[in-house]
Each structure stands twice: as structure tokens, then as C-alpha cells.
PDB file of N, CA and C in Angstrom:
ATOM      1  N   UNK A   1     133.348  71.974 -38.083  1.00  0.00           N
ATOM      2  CA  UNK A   1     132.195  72.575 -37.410  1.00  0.00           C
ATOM      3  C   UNK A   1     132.558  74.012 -37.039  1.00  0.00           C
ATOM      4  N   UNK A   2     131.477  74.696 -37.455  1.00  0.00           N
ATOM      5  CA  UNK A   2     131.702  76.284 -37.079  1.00  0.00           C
ATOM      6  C   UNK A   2     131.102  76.445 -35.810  1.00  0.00           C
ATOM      7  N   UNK A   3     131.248  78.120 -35.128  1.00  0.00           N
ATOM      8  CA  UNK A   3     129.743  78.665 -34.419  1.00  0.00           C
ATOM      9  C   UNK A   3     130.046  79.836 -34.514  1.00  0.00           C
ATOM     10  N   UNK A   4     128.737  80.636 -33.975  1.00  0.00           N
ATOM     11  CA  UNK A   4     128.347  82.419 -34.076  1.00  0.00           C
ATOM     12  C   UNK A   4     129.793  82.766 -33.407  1.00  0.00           C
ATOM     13  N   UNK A   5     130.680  82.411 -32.881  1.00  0.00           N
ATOM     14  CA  UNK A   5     131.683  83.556 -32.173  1.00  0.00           C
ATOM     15  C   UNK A   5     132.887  84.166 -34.239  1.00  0.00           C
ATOM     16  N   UNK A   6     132.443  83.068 -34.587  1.00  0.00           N
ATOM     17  CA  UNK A   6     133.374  83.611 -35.845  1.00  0.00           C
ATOM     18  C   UNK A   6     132.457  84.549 -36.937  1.00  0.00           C
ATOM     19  N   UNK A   7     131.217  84.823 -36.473  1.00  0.00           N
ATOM     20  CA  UNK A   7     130.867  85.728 -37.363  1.00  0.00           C
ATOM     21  C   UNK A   7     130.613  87.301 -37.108  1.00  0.00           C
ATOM     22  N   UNK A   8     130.925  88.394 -37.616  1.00  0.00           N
ATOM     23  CA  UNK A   8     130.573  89.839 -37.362  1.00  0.00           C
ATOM     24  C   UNK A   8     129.361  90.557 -37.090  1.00  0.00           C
ATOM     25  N   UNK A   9     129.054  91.509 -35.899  1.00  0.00           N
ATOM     26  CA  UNK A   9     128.052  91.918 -35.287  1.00  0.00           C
ATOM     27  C   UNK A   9     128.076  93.085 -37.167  1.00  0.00           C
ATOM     28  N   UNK A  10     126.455  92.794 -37.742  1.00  0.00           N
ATOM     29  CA  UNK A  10     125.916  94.129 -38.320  1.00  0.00           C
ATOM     30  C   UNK A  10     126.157  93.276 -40.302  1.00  0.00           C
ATOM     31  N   UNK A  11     126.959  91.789 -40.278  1.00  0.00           N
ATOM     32  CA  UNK A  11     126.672  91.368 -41.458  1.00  0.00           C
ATOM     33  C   UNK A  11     126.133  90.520 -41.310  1.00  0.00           C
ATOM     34  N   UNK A  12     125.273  90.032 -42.399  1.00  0.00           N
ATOM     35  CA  UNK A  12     124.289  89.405 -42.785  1.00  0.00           C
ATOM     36  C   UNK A  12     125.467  87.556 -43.475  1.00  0.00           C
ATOM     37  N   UNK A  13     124.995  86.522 -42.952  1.00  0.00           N
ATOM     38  CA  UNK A  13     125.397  85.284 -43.490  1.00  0.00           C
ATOM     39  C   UNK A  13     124.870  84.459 -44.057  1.00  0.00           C
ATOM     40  N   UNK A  14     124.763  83.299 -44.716  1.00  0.00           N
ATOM     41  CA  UNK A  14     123.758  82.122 -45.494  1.00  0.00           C
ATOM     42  C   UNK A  14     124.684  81.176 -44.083  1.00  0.00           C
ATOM     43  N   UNK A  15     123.894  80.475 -43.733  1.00  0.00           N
ATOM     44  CA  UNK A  15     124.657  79.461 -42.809  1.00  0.00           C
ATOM     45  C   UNK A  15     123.812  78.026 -43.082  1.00  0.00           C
ATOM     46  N   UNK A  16     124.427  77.282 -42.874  1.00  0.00           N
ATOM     47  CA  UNK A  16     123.681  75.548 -42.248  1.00  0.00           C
ATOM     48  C   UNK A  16     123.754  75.296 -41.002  1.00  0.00           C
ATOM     49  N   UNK A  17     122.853  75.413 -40.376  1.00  0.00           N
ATOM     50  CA  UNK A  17     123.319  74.954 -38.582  1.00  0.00           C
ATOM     51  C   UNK A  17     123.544  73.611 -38.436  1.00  0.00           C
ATOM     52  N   UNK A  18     122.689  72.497 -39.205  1.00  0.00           N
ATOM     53  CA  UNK A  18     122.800  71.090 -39.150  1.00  0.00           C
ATOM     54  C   UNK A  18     122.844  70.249 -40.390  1.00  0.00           C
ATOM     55  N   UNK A  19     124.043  69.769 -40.167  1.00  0.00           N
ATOM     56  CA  UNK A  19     124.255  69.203 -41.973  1.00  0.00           C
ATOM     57  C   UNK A  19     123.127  69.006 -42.522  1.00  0.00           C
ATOM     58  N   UNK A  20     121.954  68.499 -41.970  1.00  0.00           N
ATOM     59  CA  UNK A  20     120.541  67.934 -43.318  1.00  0.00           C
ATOM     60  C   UNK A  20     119.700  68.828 -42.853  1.00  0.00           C
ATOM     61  N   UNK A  21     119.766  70.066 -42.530  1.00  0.00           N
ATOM     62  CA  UNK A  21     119.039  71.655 -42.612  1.00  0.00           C
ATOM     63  C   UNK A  21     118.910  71.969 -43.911  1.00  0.00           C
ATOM     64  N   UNK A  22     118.123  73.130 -44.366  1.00  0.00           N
ATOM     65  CA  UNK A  22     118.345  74.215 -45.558  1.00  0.00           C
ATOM     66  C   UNK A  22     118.943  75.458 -44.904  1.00  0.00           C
ATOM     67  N   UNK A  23     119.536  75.876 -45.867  1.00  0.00           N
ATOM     68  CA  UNK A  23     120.165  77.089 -45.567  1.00  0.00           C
ATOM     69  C   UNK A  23     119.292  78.501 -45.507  1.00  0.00           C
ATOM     70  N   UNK A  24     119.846  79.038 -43.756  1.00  0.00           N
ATOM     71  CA  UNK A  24     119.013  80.138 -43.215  1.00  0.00           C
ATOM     72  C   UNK A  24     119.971  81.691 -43.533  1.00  0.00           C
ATOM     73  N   UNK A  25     119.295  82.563 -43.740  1.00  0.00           N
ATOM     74  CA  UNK A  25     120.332  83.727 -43.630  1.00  0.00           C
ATOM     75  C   UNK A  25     120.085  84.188 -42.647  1.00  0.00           C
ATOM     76  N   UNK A  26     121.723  84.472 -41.961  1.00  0.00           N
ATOM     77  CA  UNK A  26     121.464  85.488 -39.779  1.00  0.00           C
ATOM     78  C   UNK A  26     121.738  86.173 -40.522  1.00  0.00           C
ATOM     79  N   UNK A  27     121.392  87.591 -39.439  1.00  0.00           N
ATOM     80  CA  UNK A  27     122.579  88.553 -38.968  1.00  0.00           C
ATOM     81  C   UNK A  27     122.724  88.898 -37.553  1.00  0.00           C
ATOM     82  N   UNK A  28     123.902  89.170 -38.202  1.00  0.00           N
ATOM     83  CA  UNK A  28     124.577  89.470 -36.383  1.00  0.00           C
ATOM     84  C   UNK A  28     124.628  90.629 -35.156  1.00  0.00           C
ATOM     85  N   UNK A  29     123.281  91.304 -35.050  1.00  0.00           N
ATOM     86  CA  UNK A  29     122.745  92.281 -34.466  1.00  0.00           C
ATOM     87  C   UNK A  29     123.714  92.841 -33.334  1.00  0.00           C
ATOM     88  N   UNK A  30     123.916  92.159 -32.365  1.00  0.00           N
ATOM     89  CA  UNK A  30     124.451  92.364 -30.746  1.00  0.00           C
ATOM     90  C   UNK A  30     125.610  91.622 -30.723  1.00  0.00           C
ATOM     91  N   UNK A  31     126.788  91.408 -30.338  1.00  0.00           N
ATOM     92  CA  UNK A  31     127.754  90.365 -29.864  1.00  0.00           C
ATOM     93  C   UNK A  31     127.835  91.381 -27.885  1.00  0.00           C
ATOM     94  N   UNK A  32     127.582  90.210 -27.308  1.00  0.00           N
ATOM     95  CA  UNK A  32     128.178  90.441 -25.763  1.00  0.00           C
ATOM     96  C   UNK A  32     129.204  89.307 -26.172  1.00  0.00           C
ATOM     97  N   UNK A  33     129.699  89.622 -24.641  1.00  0.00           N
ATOM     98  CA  UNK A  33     130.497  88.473 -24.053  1.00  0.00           C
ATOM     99  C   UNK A  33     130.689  86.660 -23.982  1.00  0.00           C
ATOM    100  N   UNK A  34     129.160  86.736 -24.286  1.00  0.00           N
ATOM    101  CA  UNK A  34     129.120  85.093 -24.728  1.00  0.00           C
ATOM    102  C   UNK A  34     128.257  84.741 -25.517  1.00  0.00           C
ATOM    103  N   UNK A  35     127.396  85.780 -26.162  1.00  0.00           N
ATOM    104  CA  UNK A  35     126.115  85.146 -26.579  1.00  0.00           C
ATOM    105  C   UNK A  35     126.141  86.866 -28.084  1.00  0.00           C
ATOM    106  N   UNK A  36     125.323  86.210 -29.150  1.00  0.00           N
ATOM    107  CA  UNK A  36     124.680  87.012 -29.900  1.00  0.00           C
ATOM    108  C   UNK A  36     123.483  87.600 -30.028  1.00  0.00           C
ATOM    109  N   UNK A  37     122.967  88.621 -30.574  1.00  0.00           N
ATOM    110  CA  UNK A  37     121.332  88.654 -30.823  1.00  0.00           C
ATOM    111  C   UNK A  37     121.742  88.530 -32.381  1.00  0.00           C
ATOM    112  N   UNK A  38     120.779  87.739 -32.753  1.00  0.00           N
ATOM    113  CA  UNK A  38     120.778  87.398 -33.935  1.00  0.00           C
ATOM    114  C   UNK A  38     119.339  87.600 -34.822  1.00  0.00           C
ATOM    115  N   UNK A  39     119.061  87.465 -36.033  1.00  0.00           N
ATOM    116  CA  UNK A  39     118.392  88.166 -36.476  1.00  0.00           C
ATOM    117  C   UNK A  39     117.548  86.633 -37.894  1.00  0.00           C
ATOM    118  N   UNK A  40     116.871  85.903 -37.863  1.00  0.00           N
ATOM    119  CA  UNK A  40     117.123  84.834 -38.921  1.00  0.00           C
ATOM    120  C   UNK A  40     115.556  85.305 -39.936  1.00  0.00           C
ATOM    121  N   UNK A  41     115.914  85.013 -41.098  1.00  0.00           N
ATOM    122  CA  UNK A  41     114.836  85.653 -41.977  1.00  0.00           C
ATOM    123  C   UNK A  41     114.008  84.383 -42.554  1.00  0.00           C
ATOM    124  N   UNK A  42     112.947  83.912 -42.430  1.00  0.00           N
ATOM    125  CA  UNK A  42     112.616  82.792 -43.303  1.00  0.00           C
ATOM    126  C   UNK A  42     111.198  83.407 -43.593  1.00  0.00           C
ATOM    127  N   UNK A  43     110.367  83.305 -43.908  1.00  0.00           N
ATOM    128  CA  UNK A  43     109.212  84.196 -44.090  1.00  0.00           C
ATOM    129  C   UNK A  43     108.718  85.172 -43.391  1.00  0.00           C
ATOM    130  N   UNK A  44     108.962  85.334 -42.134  1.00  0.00           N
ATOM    131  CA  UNK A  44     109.511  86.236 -41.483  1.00  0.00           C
ATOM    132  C   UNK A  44     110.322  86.075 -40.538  1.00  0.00           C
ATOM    133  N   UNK A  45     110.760  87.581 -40.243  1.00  0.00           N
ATOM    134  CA  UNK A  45     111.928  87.569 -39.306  1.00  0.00           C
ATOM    135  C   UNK A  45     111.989  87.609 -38.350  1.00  0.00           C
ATOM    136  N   UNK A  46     112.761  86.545 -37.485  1.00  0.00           N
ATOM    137  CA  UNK A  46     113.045  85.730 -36.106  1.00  0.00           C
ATOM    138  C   UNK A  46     114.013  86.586 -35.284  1.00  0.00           C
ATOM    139  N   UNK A  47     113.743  86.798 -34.262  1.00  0.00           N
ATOM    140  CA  UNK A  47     115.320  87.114 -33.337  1.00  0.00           C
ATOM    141  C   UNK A  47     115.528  86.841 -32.052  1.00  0.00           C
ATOM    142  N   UNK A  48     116.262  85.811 -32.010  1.00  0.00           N
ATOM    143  CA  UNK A  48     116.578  85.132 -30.952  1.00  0.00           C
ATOM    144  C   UNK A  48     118.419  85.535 -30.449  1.00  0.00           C
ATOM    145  N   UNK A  49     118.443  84.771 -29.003  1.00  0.00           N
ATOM    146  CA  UNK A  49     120.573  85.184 -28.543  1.00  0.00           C
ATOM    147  C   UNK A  49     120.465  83.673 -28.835  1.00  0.00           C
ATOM    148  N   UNK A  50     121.824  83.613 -29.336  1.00  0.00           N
ATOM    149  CA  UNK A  50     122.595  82.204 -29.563  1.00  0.00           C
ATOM    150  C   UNK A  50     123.799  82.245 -28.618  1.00  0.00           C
ATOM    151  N   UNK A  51     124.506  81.891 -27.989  1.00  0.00           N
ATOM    152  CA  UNK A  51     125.791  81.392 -27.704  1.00  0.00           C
ATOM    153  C   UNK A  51     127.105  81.273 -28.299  1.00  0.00           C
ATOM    154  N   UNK A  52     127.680  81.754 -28.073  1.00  0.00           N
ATOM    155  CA  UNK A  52     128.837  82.139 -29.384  1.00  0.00           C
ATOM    156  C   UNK A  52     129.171  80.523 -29.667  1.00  0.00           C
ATOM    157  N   UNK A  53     129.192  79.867 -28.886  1.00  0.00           N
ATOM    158  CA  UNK A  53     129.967  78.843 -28.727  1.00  0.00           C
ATOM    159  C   UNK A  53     128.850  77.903 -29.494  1.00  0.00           C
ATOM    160  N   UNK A  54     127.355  78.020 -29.771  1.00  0.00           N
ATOM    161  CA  UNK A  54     126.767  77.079 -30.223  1.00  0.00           C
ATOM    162  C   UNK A  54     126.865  76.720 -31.710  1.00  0.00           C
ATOM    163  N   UNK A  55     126.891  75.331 -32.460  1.00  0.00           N
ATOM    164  CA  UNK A  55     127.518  75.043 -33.460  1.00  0.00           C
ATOM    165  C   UNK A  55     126.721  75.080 -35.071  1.00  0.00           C
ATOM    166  N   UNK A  56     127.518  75.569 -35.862  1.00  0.00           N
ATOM    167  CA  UNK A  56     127.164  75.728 -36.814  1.00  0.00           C
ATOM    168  C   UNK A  56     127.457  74.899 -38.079  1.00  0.00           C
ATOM    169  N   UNK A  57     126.890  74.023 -38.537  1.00  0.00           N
ATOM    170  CA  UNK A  57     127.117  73.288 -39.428  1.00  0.00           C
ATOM    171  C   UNK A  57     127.955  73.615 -40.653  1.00  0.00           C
ATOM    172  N   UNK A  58     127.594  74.497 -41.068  1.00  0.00           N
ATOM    173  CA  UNK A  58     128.375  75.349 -42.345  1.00  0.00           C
ATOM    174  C   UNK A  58     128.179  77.072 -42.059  1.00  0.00           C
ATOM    175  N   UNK A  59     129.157  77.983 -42.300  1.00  0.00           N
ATOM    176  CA  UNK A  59     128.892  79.127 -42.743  1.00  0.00           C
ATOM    177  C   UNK A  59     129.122  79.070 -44.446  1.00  0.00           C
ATOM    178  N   UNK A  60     128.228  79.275 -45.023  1.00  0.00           N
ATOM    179  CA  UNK A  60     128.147  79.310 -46.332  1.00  0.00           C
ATOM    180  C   UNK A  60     128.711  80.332 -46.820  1.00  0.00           C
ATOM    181  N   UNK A  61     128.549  81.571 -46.653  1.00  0.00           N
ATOM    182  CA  UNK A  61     128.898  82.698 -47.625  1.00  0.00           C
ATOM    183  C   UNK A  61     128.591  84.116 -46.502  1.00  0.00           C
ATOM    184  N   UNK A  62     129.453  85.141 -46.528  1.00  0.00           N
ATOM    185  CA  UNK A  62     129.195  86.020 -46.237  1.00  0.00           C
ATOM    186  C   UNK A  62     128.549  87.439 -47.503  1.00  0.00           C
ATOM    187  N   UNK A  63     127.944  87.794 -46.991  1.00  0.00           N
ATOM    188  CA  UNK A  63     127.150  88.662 -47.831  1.00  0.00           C
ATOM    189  C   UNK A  63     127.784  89.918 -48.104  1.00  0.00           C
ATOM    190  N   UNK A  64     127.548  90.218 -49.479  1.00  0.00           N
ATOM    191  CA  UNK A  64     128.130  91.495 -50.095  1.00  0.00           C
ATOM    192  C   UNK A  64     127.084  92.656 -49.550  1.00  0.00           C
ATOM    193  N   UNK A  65     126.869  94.240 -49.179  1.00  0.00           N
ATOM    194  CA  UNK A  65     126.552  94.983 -49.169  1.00  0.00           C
ATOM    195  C   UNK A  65     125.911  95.001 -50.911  1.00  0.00           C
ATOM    196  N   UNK A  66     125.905  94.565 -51.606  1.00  0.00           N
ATOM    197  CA  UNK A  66     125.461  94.668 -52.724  1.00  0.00           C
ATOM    198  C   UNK A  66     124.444  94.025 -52.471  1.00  0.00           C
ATOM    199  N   UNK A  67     124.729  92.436 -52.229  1.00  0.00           N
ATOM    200  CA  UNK A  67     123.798  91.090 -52.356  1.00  0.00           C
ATOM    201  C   UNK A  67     122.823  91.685 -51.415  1.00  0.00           C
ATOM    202  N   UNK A  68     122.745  92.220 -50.270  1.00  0.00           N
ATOM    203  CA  UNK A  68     122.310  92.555 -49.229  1.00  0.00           C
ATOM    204  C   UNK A  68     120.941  93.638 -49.477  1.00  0.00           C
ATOM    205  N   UNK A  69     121.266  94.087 -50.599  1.00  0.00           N
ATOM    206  CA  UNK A  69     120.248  95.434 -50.728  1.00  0.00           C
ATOM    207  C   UNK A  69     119.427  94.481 -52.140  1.00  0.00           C
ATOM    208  N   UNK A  70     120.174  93.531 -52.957  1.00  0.00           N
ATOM    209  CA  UNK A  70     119.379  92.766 -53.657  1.00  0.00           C
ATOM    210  C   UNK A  70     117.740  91.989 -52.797  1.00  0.00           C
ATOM    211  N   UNK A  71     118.785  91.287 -52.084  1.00  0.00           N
ATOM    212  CA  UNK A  71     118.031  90.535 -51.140  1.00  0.00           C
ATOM    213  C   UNK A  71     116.426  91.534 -49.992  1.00  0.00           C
ATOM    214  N   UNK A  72     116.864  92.204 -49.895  1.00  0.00           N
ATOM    215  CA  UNK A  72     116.096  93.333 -48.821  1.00  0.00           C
ATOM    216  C   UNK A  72     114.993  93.829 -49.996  1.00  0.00           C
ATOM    217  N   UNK A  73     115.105  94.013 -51.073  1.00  0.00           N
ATOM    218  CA  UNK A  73     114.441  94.337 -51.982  1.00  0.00           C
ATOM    219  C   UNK A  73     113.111  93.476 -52.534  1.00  0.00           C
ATOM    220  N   UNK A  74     113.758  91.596 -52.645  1.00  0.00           N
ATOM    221  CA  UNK A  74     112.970  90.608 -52.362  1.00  0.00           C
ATOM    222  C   UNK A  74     112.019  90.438 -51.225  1.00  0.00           C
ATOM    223  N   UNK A  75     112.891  90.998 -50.067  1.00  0.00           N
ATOM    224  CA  UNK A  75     112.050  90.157 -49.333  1.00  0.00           C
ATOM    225  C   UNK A  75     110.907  91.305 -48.644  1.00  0.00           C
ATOM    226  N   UNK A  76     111.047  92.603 -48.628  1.00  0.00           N
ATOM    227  CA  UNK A  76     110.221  93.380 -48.239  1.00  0.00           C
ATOM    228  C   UNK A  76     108.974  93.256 -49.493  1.00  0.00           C
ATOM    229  N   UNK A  77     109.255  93.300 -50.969  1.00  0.00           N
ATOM    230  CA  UNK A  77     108.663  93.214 -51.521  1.00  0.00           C
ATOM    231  C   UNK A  77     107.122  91.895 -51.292  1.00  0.00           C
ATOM    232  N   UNK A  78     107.804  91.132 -51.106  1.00  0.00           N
ATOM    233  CA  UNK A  78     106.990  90.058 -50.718  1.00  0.00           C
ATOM    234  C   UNK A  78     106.920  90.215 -49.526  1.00  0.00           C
ATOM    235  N   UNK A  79     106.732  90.730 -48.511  1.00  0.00           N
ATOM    236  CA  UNK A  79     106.164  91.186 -47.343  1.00  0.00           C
ATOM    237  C   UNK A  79     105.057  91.881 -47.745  1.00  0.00           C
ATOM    238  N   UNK A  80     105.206  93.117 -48.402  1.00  0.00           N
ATOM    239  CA  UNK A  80     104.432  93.657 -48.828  1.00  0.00           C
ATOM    240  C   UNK A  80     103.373  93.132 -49.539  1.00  0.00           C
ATOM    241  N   UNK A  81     103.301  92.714 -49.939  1.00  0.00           N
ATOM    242  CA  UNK A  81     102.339  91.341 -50.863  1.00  0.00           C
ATOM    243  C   UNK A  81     101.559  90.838 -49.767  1.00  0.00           C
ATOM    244  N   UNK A  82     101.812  90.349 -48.977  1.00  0.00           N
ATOM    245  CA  UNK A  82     101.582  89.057 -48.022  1.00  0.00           C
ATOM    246  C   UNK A  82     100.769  90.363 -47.082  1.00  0.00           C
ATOM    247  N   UNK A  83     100.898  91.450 -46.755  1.00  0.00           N
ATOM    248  CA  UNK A  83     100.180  92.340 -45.794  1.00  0.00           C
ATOM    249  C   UNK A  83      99.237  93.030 -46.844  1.00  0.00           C
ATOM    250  N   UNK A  84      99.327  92.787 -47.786  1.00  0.00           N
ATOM    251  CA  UNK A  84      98.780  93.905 -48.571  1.00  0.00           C
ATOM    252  C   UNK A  84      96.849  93.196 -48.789  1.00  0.00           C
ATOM    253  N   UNK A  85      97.365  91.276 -48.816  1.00  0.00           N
ATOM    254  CA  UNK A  85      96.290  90.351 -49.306  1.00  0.00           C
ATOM    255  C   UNK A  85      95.555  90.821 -47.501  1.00  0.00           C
ATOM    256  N   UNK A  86      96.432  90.526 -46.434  1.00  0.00           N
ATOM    257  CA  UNK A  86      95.795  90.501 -45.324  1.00  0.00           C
ATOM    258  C   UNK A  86      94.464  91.838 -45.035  1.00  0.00           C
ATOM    259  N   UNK A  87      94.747  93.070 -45.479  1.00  0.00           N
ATOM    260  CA  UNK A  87      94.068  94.116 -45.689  1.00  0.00           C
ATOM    261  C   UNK A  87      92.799  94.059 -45.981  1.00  0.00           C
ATOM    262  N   UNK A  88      92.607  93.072 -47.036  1.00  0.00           N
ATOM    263  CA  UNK A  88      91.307  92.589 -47.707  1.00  0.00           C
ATOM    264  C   UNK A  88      90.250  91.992 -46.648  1.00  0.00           C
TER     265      UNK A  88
END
């Protein structure tokens, strides 16, 4: 079992919080003293503080600065889409 105190304020992760979850991508905005601001993307983007100490089922993969600008590319794109129908 993992939690947020092992991951870095400003990269982006694939995590499992609960073994029979799907996998969410954070990032790690803020680290204080006990708690994170965190950042979670699923159709849109969430930001909530977690607890360093609260548990994480899997950290899957940390993200490349490459993967990262792949990904940002997806998902604004389809943002854009999704505001673009709302307009109408």
C-alpha cells in the first residue's frame, strides 16, 4: 500500500487508490506539512487536499514531461469539443 507523501509536488501520476478502482491521473500541486493539493483529471478537472498519509492502492507510473504534453494535448482538445457543442 502506497500514499500521496511518496509522490512529488508539480508531477503528474496514473495511480489506483482502491484495488477495484480505474486508474485516475493526480498531480501534485501544493505539498504542506501533512496534506497535498492535488489536482485529479477525469472529464474534468477536480482539486481537492489529501493527507499525505491517506492510502493509495497502486502508484502506477510516473509521467514523462513528454507523456505529459501528449496527454494535455488530448485532453484540452476534447475540452474544447465539449465547450465548443455547449455554445450552440
Amino acid at each position: 500500500m502506497y500514499s500521496y507523501s511518496l509522490m512529488e509536488a508539480g508531477c503528474y501520476y496514473l495511480i489506483q487508490e482502491k484495488e477495484d478502482a480505474g486508474i485516475s491521473l493526480v498531480k501534485i500541486n501544493v505539498e504542506s506539512d501533512q496534506c497535498v493539493y492535488i489536482s485529479r483529471y477525469d472529464e474534468i478537472e477536480v482539486q481537492e487536499w489529501k493527507r499525505k498519509t491517506d492510502p493509495i492502492h497502486d502508484i502506477i507510473e510516473l509521467l514523462s514531461d513528454e507523456k505529459v504534453k501528449e496527454w494535455e494535448t488530448v485532453f484540452n482538445s476534447s475540452r474544447d469539443a465539449y465547450y465548443e457543442e455547449d455554445d450552440e
